[in-house]
Protein backbone atom coordinates (compact mmCIF):
# COMPACT_ATOMS: atom_id res chain seq x y z
CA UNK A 1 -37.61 -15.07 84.29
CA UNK A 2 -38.21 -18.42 84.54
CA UNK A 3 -41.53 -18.48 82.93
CA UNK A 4 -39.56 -17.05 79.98
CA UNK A 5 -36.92 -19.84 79.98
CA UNK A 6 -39.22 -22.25 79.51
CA UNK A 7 -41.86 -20.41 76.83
CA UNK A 8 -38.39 -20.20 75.04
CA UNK A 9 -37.51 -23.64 75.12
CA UNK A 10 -40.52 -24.91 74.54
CA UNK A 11 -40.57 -22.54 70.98
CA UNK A 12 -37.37 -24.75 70.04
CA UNK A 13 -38.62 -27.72 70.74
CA UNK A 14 -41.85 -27.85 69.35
CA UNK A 15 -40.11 -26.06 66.63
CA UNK A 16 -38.15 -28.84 66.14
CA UNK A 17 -40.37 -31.23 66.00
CA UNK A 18 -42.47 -29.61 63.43
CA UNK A 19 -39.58 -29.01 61.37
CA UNK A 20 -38.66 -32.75 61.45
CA UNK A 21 -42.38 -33.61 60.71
CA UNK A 22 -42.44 -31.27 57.97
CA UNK A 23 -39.23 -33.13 56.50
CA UNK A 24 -40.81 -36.07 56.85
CA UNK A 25 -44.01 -35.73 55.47
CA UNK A 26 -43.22 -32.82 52.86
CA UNK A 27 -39.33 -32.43 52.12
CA UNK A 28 -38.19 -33.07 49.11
CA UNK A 29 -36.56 -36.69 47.88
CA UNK A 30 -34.35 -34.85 44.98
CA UNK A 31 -32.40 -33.14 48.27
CA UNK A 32 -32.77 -29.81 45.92
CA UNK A 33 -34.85 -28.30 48.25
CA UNK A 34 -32.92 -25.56 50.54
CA UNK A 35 -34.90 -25.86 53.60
CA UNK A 36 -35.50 -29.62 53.35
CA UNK A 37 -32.89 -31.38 51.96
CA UNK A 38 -31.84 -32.73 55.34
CA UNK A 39 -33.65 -33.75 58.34
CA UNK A 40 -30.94 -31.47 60.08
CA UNK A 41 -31.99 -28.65 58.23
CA UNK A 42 -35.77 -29.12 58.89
CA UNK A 43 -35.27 -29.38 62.74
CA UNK A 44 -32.98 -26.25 62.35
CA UNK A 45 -35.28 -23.93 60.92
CA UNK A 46 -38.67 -25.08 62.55
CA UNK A 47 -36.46 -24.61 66.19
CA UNK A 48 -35.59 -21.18 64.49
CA UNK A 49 -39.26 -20.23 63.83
CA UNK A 50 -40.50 -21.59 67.17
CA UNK A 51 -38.02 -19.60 68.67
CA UNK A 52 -39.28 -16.56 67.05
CA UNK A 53 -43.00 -17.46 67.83
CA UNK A 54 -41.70 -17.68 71.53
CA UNK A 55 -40.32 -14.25 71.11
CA UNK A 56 -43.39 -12.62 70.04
CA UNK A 57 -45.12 -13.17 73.13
């Protein structure tokens, strides 16, 4: 149970941080770009998808 907590948490985080690199280093500067428009959006969905990696385990 506990090993679980944390392979989830660690999903979102490192999620996170991937989807604020991404924004960084890739999002868009017209703010056109649905995923990347906002540094808030990046961190959301690259939680999201570390969240589902997590899962898969």
């Amino acid at each position: 149970m506990k090993a679980t907590a944390i392979r989830l948490a660690l999903g979102l985080v490192v999620g996170g941080i991937l989807g604020y690199g991404w924004y960084r280093l890739v999002g868009c500067s017209t703010g056109a770009c649905p995923l990347t428009a906002t540094p808030l959006r990046g961190i959301g969905y690259g939680a999201f998808m570390g969240l589902i990696w997590a899962l898969a385990k």
